[in-house]
N, C-alpha and C. Protein backbone atom coordinates (compact mmCIF):
# COMPACT_ATOMS: atom_id res chain seq x y z
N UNK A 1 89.56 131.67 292.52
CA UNK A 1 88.55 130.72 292.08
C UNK A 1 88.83 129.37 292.72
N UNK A 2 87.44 128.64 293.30
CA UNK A 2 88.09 127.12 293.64
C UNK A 2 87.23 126.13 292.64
N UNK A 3 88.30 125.32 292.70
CA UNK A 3 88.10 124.33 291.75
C UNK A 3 88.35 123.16 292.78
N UNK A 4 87.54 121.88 291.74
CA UNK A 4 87.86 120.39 292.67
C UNK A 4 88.68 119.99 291.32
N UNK A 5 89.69 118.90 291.80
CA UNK A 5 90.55 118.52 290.80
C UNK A 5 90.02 116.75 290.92
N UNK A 6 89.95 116.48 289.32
CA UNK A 6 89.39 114.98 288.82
C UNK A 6 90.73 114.40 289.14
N UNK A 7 91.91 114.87 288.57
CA UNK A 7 92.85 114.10 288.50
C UNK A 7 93.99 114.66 289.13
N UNK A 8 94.92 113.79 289.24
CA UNK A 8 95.98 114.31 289.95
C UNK A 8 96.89 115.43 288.96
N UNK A 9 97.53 116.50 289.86
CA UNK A 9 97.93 117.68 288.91
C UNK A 9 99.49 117.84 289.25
N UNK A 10 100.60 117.91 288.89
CA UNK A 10 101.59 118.21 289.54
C UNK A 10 101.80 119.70 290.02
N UNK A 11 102.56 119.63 291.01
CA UNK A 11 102.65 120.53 291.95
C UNK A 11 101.29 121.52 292.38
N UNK A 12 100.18 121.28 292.22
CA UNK A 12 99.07 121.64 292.57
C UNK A 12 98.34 120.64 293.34
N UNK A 13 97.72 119.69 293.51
CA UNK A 13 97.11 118.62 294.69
C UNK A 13 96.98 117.54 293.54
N UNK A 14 96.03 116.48 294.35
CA UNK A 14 95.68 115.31 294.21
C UNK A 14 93.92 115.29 293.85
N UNK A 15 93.71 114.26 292.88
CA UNK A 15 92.37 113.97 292.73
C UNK A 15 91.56 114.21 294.00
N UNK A 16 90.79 114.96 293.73
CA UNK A 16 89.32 114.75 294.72
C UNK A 16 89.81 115.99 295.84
N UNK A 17 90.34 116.93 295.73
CA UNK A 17 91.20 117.72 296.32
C UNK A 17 90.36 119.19 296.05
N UNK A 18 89.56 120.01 296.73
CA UNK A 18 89.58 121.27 296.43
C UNK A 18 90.48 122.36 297.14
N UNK A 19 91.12 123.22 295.63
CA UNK A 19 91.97 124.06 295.59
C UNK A 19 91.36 125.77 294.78
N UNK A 20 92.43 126.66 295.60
CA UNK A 20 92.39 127.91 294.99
C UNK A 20 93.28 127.98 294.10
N UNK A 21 93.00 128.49 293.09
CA UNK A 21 93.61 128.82 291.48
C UNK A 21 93.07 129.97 291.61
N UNK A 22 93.96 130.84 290.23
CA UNK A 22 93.91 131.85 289.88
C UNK A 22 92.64 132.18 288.36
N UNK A 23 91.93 133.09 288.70
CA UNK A 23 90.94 132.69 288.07
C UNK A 23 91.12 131.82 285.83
N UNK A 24 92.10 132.86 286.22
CA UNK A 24 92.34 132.19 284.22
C UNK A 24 92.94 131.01 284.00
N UNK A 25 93.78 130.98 284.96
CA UNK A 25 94.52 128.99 285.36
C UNK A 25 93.23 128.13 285.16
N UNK A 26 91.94 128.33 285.96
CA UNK A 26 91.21 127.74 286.06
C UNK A 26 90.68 127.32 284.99
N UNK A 27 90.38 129.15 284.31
CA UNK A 27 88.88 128.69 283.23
C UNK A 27 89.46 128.06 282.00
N UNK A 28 90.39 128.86 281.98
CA UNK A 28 91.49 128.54 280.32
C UNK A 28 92.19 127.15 280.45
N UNK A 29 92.83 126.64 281.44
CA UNK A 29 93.62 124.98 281.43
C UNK A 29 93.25 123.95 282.11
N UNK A 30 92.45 124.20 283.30
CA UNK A 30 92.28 122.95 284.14
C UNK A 30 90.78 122.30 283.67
N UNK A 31 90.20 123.43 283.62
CA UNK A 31 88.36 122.99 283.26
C UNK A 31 88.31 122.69 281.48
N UNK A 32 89.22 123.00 280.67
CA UNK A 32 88.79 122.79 279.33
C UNK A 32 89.92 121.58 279.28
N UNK A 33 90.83 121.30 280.31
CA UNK A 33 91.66 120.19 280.09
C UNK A 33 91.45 119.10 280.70
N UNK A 34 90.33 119.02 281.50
CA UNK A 34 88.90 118.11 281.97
C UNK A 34 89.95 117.56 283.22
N UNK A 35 90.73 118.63 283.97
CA UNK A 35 91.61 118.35 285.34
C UNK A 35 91.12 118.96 286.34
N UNK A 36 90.01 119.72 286.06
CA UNK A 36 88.95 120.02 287.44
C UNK A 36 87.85 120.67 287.03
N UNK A 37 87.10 120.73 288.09
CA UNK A 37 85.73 121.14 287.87
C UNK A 37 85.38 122.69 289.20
N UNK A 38 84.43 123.34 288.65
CA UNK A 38 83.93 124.18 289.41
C UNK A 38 83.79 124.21 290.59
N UNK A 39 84.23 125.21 291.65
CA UNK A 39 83.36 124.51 293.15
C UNK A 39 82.00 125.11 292.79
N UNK A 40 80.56 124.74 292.28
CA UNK A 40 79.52 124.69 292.52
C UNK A 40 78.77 123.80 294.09
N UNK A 41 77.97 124.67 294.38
CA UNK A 41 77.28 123.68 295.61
C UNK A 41 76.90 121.87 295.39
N UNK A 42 76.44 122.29 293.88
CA UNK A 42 76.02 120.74 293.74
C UNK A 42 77.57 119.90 293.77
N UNK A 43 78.88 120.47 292.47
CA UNK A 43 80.12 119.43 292.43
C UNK A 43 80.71 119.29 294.22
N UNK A 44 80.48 120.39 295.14
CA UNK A 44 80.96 120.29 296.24
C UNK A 44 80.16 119.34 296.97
N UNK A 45 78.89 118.77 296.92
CA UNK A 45 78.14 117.73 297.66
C UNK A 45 78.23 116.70 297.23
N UNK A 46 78.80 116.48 295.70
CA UNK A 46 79.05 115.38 295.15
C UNK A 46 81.00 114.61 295.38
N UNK A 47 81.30 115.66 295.69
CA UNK A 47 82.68 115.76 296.34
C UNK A 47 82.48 114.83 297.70
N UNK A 48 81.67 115.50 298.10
CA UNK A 48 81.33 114.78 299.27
C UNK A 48 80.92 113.50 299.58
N UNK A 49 80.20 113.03 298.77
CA UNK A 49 79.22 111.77 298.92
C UNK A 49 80.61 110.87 298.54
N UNK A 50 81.52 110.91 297.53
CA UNK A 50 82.26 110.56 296.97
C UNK A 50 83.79 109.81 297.78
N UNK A 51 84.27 111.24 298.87
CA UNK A 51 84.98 111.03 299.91
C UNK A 51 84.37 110.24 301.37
N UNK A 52 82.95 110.29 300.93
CA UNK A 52 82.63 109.23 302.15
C UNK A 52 82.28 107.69 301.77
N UNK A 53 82.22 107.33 300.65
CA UNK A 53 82.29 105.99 299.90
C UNK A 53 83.94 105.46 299.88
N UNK A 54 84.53 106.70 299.60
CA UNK A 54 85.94 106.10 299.37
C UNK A 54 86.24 105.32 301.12
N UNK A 55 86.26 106.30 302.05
CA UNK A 55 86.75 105.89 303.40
C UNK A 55 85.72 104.81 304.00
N UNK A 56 84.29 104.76 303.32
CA UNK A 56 83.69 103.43 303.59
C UNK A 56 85.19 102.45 303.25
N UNK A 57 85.32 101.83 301.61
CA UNK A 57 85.93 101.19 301.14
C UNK A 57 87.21 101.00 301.93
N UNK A 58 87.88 102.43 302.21
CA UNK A 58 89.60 102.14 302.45
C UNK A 58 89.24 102.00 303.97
N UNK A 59 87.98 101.28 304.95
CA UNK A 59 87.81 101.19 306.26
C UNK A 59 87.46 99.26 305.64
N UNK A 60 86.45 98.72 304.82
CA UNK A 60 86.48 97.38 304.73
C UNK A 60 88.07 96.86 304.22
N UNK A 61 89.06 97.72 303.17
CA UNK A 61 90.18 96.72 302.60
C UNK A 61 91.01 96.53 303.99
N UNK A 62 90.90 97.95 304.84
CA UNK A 62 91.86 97.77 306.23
C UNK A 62 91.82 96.61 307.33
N UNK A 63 90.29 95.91 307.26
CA UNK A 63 89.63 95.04 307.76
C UNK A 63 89.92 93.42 307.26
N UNK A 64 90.30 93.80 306.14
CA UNK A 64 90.33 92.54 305.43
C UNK A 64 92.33 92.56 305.45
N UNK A 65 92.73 93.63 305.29
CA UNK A 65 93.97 93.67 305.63
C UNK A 65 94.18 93.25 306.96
N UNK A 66 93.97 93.57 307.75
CA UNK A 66 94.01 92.69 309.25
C UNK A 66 93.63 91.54 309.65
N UNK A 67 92.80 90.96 308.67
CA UNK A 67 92.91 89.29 309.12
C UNK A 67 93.80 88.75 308.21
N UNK A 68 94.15 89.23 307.55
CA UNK A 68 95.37 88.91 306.48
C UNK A 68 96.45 88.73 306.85
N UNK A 69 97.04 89.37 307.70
CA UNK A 69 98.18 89.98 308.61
C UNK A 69 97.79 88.99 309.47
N UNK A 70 96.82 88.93 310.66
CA UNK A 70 96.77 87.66 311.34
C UNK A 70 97.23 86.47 311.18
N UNK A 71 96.84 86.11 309.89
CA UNK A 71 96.41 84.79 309.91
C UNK A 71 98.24 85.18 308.83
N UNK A 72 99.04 85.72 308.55
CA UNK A 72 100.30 85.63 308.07
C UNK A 72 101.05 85.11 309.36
N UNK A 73 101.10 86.13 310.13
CA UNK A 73 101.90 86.64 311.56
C UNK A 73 101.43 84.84 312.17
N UNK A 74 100.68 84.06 312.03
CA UNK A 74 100.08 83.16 313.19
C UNK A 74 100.78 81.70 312.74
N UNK A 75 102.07 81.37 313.27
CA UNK A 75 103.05 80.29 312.82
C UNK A 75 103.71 80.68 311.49
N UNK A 76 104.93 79.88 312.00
CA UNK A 76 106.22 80.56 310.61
C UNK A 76 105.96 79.39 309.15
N UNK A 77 106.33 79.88 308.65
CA UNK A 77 106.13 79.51 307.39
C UNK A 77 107.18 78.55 307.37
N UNK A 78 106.88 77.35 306.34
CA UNK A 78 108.11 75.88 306.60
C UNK A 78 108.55 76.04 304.68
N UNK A 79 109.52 76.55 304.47
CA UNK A 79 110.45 76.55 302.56
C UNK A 79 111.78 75.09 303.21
N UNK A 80 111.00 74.29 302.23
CA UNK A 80 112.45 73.83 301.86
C UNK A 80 113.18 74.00 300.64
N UNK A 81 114.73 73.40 300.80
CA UNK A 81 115.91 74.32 300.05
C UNK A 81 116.50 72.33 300.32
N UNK A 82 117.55 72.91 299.23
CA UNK A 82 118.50 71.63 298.91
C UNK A 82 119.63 71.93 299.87
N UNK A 83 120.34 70.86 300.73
CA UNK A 83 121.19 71.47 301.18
C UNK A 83 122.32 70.53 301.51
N UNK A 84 123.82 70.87 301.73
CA UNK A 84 125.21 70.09 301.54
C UNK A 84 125.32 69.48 302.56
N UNK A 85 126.40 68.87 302.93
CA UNK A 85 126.24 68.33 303.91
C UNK A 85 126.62 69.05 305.59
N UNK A 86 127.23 70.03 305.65
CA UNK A 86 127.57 71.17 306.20
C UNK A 86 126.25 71.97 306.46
N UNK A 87 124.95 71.71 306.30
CA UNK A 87 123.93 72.79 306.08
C UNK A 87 123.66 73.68 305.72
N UNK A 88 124.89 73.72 304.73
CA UNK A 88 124.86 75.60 304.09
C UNK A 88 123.69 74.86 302.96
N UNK A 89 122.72 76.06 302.46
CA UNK A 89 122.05 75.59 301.10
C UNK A 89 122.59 75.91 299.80
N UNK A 90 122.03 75.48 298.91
CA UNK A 90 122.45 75.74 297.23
C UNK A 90 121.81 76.67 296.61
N UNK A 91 122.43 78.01 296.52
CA UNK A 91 121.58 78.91 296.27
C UNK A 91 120.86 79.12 297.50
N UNK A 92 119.88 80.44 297.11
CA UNK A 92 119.33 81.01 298.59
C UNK A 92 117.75 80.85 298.67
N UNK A 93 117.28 81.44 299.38
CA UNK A 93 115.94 81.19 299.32
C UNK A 93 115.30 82.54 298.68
N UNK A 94 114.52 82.83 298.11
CA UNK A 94 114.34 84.47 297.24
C UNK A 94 112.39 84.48 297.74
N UNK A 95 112.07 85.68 297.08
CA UNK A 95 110.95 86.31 297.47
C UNK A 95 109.97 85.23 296.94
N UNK A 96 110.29 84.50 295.51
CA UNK A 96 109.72 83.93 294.82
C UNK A 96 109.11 83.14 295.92
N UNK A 97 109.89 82.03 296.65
CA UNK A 97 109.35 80.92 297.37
C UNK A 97 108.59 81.32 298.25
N UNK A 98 108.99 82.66 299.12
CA UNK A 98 107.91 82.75 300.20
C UNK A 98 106.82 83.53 299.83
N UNK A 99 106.50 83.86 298.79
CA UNK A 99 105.29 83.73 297.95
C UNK A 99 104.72 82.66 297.85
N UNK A 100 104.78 81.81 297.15
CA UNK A 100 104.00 80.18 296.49
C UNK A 100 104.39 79.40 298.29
N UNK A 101 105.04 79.86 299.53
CA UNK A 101 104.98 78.86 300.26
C UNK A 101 103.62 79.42 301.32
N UNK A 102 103.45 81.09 300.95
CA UNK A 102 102.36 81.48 301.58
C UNK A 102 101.02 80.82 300.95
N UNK A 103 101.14 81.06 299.72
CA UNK A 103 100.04 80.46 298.95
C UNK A 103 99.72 79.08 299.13
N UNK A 104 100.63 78.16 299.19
CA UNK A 104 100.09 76.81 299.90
C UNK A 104 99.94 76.27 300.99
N UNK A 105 100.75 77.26 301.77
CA UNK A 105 100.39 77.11 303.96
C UNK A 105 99.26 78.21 304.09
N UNK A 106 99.46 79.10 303.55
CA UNK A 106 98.10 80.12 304.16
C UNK A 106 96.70 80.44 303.55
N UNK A 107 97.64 80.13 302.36
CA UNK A 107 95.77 80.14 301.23
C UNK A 107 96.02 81.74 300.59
N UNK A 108 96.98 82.57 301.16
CA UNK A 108 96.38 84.16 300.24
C UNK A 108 97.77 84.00 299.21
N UNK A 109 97.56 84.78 297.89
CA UNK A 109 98.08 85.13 296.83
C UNK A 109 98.93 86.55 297.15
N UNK A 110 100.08 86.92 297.55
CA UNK A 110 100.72 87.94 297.79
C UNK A 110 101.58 87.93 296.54
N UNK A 111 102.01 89.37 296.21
CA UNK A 111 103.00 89.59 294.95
C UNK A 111 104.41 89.39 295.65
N UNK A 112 105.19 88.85 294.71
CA UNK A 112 106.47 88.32 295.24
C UNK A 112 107.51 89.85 295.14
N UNK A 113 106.92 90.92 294.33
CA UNK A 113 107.48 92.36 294.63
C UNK A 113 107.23 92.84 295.81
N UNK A 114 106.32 92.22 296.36
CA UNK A 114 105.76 93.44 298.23
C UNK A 114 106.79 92.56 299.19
N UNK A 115 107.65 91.37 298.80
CA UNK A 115 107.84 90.49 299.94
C UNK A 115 109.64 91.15 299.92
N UNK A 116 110.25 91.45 301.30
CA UNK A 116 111.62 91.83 301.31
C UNK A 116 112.37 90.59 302.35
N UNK A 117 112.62 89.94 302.10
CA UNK A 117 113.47 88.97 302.92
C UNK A 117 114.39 89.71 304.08
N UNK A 118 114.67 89.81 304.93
CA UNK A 118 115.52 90.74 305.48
C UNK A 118 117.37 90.82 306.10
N UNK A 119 117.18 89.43 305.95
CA UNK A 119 118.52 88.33 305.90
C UNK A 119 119.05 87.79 305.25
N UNK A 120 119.96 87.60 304.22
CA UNK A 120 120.45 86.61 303.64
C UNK A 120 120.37 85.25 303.84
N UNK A 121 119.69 84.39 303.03
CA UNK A 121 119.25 83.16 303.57
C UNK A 121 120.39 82.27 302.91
N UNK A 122 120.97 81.62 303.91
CA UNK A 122 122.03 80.70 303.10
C UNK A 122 122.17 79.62 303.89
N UNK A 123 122.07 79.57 305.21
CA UNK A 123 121.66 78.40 306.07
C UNK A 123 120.46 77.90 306.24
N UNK A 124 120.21 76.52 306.63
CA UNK A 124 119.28 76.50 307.58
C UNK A 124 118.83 76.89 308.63
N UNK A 125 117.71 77.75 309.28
CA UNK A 125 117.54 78.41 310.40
C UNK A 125 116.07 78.83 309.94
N UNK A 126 115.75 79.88 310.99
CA UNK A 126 114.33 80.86 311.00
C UNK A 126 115.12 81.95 310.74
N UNK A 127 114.52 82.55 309.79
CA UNK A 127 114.50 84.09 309.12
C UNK A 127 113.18 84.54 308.99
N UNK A 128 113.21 86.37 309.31
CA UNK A 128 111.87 86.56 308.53
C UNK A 128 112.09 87.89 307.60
N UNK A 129 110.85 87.96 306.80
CA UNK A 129 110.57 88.76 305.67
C UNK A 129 109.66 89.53 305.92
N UNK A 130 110.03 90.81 305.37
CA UNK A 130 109.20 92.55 306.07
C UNK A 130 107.75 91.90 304.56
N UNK A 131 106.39 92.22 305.12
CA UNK A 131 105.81 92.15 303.39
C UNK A 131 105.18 93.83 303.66
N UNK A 132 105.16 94.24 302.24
CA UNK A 132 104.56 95.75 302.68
C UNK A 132 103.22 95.63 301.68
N UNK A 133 102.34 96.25 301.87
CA UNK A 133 100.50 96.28 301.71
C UNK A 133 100.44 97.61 300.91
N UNK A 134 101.24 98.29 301.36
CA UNK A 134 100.97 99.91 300.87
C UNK A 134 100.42 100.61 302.19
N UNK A 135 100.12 102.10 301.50
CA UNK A 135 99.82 102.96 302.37
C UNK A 135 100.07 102.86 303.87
N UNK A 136 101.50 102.26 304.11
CA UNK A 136 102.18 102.18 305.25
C UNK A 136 101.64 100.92 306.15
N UNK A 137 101.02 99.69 305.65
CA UNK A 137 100.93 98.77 305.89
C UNK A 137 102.06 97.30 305.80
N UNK A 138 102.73 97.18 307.21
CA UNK A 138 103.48 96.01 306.27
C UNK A 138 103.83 95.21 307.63
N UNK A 139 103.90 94.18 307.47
CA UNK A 139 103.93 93.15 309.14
C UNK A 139 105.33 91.89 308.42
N UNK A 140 105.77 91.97 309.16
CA UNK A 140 107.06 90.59 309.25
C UNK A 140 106.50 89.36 309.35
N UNK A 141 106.90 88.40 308.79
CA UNK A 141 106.53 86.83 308.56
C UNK A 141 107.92 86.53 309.15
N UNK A 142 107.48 85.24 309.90
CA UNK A 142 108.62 84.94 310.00
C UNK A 142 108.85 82.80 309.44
N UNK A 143 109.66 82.95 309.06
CA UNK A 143 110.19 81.16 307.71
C UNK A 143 111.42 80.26 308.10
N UNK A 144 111.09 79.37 308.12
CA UNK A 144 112.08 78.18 308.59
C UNK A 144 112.28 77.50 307.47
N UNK A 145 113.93 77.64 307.07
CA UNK A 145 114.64 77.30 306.00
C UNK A 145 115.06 75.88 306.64
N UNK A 146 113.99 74.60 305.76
CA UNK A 146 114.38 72.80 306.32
C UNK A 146 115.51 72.41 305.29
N UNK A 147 115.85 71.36 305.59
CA UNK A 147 116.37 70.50 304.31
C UNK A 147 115.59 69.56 303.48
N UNK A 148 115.49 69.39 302.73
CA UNK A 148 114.63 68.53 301.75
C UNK A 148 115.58 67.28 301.66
């Protein structure tokens, strides 16, 4: 029997996914446990219309992800840090800052969880930070640690 699955199933597929099941798997747990639906002609065209809205969508966020990335990648980012007289700083520089320093040099709101610094920042210098987007999206910034 094939079925389309609403939701994601373990070790069987992913939402929006049509699969072969065994016919009583089907009728008895997945369809009365509202985790898939019939392949009928009509749920299979609606399957359809469905997977071509999605890749509309995940073709504009990719678009908007790329001027994003541009306009990151296009001059390094300027964090200042307190620092001794030796130039070592006080404390380091963390994800936090090059968050709020994107947000006030570049204008976009990034989560300070997607940002990985990739160096230990403890001097003054240029370092940069991997940021990741998801679904295998992620471009390097690169930040110039000043003295204040």
């Amino acid at each position: 029997m094939q079925v389309i699955l609403i939701q994601d199933v373990n070790n069987l597929g992913g939402a929006n996914e049509l699969i072969t099941v065994k016919n009583g798997y089907g009728r008895n747990y997945l369809i009365p446990q509202k985790l898939a639906v019939e392949a009928s002609p009509s749920n299979l065209k609606q399957l359809e219309e469905k997977l071509k809205q999605q890749a509309k969508k995940e073709a504009k966020l990719l678009a908007e992800l790329n001027s994003v990335i541009k306009v990151l990648v296009d001059g390094a980012l300027k964090i200042g840090a307190k620092t001794g007289t030796s130039g070592k700083i006080f404390g380091s520089v963390t994800s936090v800052q090059i968050a709020r320093a994107i947000k006030e040099q570049k204008g976009y709101e990034i989560d300070r969880r997607r940002i990985h610094i990739i160096d230990e920042v403890k001097e003054l210098g240029t370092y940069k930070a991997k940021i990741d987007f998801g679904n295998g999206n992620e471009t390097e910034v690169e930040f110039e640690v000043t003295g204040e």
